[in-house]
Protein backbone atom coordinates (compact mmCIF):
# COMPACT_ATOMS: atom_id res chain seq x y z
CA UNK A 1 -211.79 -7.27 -317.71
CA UNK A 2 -209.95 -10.31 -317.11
CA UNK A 3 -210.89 -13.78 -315.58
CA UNK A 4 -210.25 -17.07 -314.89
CA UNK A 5 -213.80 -18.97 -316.48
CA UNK A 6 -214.73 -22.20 -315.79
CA UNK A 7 -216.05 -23.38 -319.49
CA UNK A 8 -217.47 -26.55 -318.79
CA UNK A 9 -218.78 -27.72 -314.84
CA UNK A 10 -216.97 -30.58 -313.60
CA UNK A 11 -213.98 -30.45 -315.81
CA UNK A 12 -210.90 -28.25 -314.33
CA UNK A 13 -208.91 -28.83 -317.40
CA UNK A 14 -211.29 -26.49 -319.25
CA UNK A 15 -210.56 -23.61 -317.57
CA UNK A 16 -208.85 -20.65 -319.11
CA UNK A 17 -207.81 -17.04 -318.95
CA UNK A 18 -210.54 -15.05 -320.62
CA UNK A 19 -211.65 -11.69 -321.13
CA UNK A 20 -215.21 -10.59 -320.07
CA UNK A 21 -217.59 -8.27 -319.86
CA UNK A 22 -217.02 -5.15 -317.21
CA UNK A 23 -219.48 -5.32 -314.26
CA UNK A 24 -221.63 -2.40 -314.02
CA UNK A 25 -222.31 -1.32 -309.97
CA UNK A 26 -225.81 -1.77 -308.21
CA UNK A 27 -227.12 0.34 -305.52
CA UNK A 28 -226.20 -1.92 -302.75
CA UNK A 29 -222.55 -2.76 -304.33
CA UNK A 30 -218.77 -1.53 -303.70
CA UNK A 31 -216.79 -2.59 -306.97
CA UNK A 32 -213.03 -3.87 -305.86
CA UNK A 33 -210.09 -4.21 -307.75
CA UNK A 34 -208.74 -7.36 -306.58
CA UNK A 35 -205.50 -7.53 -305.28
CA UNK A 36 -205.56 -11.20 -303.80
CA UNK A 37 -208.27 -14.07 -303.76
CA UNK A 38 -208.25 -17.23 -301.68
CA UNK A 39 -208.41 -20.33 -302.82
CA UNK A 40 -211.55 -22.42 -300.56
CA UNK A 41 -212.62 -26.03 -300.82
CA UNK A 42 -216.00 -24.63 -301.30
CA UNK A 43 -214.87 -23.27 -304.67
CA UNK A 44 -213.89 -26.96 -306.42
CA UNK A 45 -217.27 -28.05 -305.00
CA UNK A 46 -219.10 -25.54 -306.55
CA UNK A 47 -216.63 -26.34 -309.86
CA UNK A 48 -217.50 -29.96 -309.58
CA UNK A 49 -221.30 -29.44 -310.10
CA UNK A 50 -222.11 -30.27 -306.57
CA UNK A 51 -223.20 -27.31 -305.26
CA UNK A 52 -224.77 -25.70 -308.09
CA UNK A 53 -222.73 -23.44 -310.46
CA UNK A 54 -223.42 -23.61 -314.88
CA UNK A 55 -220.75 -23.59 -317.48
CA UNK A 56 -219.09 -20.49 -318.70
CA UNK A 57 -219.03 -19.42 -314.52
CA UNK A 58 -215.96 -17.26 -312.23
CA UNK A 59 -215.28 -19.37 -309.87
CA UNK A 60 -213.96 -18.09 -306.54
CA UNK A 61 -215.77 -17.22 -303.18
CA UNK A 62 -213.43 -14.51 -301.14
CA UNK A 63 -211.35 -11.24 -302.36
CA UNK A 64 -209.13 -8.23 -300.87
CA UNK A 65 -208.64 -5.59 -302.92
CA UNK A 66 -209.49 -1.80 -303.37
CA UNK A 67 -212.74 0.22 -303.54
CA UNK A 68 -212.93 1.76 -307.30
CA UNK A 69 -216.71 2.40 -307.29
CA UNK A 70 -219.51 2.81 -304.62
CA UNK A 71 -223.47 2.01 -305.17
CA UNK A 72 -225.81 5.33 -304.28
CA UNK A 73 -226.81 3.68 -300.96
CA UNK A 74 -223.36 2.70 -299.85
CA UNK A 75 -222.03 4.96 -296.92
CA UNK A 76 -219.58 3.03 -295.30
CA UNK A 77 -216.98 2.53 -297.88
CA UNK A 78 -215.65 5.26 -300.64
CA UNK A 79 -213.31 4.76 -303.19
CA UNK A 80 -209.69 3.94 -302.30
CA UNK A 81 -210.42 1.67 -299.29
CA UNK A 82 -209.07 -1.46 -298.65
CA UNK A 83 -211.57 -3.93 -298.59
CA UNK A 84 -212.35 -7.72 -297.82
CA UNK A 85 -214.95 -10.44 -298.26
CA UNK A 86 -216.18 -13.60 -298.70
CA UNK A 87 -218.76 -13.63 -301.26
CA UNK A 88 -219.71 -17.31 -301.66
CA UNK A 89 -220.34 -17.78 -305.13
CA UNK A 90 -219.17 -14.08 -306.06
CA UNK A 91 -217.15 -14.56 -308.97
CA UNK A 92 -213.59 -13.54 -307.57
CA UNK A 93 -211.51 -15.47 -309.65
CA UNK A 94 -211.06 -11.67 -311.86
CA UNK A 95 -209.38 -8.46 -312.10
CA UNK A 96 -213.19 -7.10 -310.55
CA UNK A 97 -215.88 -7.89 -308.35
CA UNK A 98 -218.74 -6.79 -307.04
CA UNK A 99 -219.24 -7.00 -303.35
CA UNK A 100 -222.73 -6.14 -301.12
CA UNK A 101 -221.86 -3.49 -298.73
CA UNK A 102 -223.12 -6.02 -295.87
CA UNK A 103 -220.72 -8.76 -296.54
CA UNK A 104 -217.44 -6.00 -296.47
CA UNK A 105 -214.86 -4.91 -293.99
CA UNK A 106 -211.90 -2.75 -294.04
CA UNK A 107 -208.56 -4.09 -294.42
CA UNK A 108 -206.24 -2.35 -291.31
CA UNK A 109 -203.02 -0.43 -293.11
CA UNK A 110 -200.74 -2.94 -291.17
CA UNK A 111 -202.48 -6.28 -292.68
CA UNK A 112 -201.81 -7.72 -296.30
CA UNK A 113 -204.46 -8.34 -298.58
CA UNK A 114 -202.97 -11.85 -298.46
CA UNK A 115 -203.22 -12.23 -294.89
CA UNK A 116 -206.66 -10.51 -294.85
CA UNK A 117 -208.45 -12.79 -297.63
CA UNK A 118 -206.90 -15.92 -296.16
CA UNK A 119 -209.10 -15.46 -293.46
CA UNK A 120 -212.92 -14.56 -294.68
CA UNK A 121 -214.31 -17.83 -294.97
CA UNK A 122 -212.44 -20.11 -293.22
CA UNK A 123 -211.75 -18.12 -290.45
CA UNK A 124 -215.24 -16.44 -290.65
CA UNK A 125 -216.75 -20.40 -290.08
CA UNK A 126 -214.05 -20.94 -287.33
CA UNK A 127 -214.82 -17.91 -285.19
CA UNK A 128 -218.42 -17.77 -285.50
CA UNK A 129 -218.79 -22.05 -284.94
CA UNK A 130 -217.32 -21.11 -281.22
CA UNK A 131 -218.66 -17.91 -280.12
CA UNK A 132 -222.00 -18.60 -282.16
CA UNK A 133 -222.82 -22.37 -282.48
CA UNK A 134 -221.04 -23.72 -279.42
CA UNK A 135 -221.14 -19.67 -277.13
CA UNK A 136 -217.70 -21.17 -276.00
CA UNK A 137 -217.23 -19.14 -272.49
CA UNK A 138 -214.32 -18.80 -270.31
CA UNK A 139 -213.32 -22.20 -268.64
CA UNK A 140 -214.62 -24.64 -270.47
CA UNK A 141 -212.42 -27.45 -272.05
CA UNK A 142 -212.81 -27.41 -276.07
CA UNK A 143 -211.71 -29.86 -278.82
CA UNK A 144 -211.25 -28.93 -282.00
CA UNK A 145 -210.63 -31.38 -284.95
CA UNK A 146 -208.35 -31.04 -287.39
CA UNK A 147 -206.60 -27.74 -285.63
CA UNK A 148 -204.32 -27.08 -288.78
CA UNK A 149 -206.71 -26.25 -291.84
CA UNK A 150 -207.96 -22.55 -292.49
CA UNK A 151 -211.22 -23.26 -290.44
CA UNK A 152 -209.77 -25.06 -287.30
CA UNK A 153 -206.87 -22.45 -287.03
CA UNK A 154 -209.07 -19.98 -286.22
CA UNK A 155 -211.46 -22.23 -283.96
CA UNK A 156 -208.55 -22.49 -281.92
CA UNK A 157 -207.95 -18.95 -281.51
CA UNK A 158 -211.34 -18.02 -280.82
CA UNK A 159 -211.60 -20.42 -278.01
CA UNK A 160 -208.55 -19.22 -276.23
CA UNK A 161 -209.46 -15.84 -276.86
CA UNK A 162 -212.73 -16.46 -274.84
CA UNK A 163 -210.90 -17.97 -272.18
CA UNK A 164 -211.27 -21.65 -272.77
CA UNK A 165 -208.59 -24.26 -272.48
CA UNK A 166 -207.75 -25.60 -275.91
CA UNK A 167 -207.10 -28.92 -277.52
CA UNK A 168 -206.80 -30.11 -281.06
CA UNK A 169 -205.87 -32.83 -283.61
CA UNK A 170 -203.76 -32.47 -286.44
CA UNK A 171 -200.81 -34.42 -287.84
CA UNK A 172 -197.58 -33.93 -289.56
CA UNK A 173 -196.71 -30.07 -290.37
CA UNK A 174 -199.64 -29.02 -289.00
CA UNK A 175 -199.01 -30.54 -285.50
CA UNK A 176 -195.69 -29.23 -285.07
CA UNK A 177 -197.19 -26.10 -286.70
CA UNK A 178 -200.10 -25.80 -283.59
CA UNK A 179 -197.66 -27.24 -280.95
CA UNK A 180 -194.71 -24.35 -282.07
CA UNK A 181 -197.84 -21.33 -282.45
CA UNK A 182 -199.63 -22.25 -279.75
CA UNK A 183 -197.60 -23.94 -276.78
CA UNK A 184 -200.83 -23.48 -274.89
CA UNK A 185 -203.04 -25.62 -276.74
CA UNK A 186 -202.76 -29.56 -276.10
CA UNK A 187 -202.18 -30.92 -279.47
CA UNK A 188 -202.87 -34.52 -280.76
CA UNK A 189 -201.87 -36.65 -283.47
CA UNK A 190 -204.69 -38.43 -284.76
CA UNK A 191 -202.90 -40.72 -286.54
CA UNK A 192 -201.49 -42.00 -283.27
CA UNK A 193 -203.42 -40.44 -280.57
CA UNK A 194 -206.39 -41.35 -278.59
CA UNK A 195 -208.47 -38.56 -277.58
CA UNK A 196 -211.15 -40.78 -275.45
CA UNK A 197 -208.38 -41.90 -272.97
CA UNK A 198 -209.47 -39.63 -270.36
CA UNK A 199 -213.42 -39.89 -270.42
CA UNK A 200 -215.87 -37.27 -271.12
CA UNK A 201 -213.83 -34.65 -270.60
CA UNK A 202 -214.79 -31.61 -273.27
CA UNK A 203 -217.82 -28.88 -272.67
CA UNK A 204 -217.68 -28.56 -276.69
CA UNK A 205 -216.09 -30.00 -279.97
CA UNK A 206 -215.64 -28.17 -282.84
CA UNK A 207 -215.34 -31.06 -285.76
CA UNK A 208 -214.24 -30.01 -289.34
CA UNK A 209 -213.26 -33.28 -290.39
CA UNK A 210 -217.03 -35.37 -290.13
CA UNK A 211 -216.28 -39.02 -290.65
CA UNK A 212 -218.10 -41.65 -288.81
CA UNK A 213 -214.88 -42.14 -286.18
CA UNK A 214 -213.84 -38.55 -285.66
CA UNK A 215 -218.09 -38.26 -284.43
CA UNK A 216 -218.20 -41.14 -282.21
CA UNK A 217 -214.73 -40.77 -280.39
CA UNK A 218 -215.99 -36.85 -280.22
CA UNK A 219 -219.25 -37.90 -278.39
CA UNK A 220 -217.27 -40.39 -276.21
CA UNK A 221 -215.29 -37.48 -274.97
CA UNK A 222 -217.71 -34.55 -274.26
CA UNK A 223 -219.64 -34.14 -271.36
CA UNK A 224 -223.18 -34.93 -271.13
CA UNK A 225 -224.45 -31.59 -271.13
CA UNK A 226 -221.88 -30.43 -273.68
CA UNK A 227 -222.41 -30.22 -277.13
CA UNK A 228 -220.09 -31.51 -280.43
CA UNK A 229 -220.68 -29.27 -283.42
CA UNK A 230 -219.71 -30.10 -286.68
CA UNK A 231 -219.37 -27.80 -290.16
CA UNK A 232 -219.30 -31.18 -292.48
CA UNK A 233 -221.85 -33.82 -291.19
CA UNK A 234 -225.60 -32.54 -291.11
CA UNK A 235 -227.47 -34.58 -288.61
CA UNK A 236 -226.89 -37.20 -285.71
CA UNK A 237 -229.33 -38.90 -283.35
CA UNK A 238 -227.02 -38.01 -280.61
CA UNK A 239 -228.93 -35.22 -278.49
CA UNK A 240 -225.36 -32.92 -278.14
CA UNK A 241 -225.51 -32.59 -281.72
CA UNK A 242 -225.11 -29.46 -283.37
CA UNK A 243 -225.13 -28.70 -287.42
CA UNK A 244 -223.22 -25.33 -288.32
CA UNK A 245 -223.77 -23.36 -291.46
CA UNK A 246 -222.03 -20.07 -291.12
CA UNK A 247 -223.38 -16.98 -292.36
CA UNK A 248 -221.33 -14.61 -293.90
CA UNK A 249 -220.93 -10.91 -292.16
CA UNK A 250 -218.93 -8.27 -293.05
CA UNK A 251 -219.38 -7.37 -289.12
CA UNK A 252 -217.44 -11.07 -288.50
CA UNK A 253 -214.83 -10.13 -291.22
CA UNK A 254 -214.00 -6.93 -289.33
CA UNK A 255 -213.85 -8.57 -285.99
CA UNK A 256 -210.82 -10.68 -287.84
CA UNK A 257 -209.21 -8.30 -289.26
CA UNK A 258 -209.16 -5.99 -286.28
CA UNK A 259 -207.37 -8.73 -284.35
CA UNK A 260 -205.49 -9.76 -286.85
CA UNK A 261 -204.03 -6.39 -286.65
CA UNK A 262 -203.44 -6.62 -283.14
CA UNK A 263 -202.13 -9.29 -283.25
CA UNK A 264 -204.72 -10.97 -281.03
CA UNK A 265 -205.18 -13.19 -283.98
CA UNK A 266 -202.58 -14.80 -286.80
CA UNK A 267 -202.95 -16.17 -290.49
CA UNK A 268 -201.51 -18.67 -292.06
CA UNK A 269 -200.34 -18.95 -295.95
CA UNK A 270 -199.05 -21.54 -297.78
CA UNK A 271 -198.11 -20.00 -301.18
CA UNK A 272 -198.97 -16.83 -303.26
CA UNK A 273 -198.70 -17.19 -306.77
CA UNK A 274 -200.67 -15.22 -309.78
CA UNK A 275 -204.03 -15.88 -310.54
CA UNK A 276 -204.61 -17.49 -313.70
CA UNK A 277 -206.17 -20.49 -314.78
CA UNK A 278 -202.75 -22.53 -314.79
CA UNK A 279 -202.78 -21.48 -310.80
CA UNK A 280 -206.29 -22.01 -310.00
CA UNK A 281 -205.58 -25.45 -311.37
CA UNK A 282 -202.49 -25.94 -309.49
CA UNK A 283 -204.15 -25.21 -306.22
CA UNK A 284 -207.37 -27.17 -307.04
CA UNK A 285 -205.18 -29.85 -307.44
CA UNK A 286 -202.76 -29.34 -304.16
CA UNK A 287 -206.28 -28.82 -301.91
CA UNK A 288 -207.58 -32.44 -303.28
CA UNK A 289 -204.71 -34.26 -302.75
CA UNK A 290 -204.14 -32.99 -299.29
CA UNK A 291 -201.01 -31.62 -297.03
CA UNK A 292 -201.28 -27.70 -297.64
CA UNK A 293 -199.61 -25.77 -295.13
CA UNK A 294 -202.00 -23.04 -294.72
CA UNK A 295 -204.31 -21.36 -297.18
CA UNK A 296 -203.54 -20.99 -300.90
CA UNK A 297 -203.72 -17.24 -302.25
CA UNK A 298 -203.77 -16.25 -305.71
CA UNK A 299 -202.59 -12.34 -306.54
CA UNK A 300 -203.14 -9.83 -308.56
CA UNK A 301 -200.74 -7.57 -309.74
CA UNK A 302 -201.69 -3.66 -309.61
């Protein structure tokens, strides 16, 4: 099959179209035809040598595509499903992958496999950081930092859908982006914006941005007895402190999709283009310098 392979780790310029060996099922594994892989920051780290990864590796951590082959044990997906997943690590930058039944979830006929990839892992983090990590309930007052990226989005949208009322930073596209989208959702620019002015005002704080001044105006606005809960920074003396690590679930996937089908629930998408080495690059390169409208996908033609 084909693949975009990562020949040397830490240097983007060596990777190339390749062909490679055909992956042979397990008993625990569905076997997808992709049709559409996202593009996730996680991916250049793992690239970049800094979380792990060898030379010679397929990159790429979430798919959509269809079932072509089932494991013996596998009873909740058969061949011709739509399927979705992030598979950290999984090797999704190709034509096939191999998924564990327990990190899949059926695509709804009315959502695109674009739509439904872009949001496994970001979206997975965003949703489970508030109704997991910070068990966001109906009334509170929640912040979330940097509103407009993959992760935040959905943050957003899992808070309101429990209920909460809603604020966020972002700047630029993604502020008018938030403040068109959501007309509900107080929405600051933290270029310009201070979001201490009125006191300790937030039960919880969802922060994916982590520097040193996004945490301390974030404790200086949440309540004593709230909590400020952050996916990049791992530890802080401050009591209200919480580290997040999601863990992926096909169940979580599901619970996306579903809504996204409903409508309960919306994706964003910057561009689709092909996948190919030339593409992955591209979008390695767009993520790093910053200012993506929404989440990169990269297709794959039937």
């Amino acid at each position: 099959m084909k693949a975009v392979v990562l020949n040397r780790l830490g240097d983007f310029d060596s990777l190339v179209d390749a062909e490679v060996r055909d992956l042979k099922v397990s008993a625990d594994e569905i076997l997808v035809k992709t049709r559409a892989v996202a593009v996730d920051p996680i991916d250049i780290k793992i690239g970049s040598g800094s979380r792990g990864g060898r030379d010679g590796m397929i990159l790429g951590s979430s798919v959509a595509g269809d079932v072509v082959a089932v494991g013996r044990n596998v009873r909740g997906f058969k061949v011709g499903d739509r399927l979705a997943a992030n598979v950290r690590g999984g090797e999704t930058y190709a034509e096939e992958v191999l998924v564990p039944e327990r990190l899949a979830a059926h695509i709804p006929d009315n959502v695109t496999y674009a739509a439904a990839v872009s949001v496994v892992l970001g979206g997975q983090t965003g949703y489970s950081g508030i109704v997991r990590g910070l068990q966001v309930k109906a009334g509170q007052h929640v912040l979330v930092h940097g509103g407009s990226g993959s992760v935040g989005l959905m943050a957003i949208q899992a808070a309101l859908d429990a209920g909460a009322e809603v604020s966020a930073t972002a700047s630029g596209w993604g502020l008018q982006m938030l403040r068109e989208k959501f007309p509900q959702v107080t929405v600051f620019d933290y270029k310009t914006d201070d979001v201490t002015t009125n006191g300790a005002v937030y039960d919880a704080v969802y922060d994916t941005v982590g520097s040193d001044r996004v945490l301390a105006a974030s404790f200086k606005a949440t309540k004593q007895n709230g909590h400020v809960l952050s996916i990049v920074s791992r530890s802080h003396r401050d009591p209200r402190f919480v580290h997040f690590f999601n863990q992926a679930s096909g169940e979580t996937v599901q619970t996306l999709l579903d809504r996204l089908s409903s409508g309960r629930f919306i994706s964003v998408i910057d561009s689709e283009l092909p996948l190919s080495a030339d593409n992955v690059r591209l979008d390695y390169a767009r993520l790093q310098q910053g200012g993506v409208h929404g989440k990169l996908i990269l297709t794959v033609e039937r």
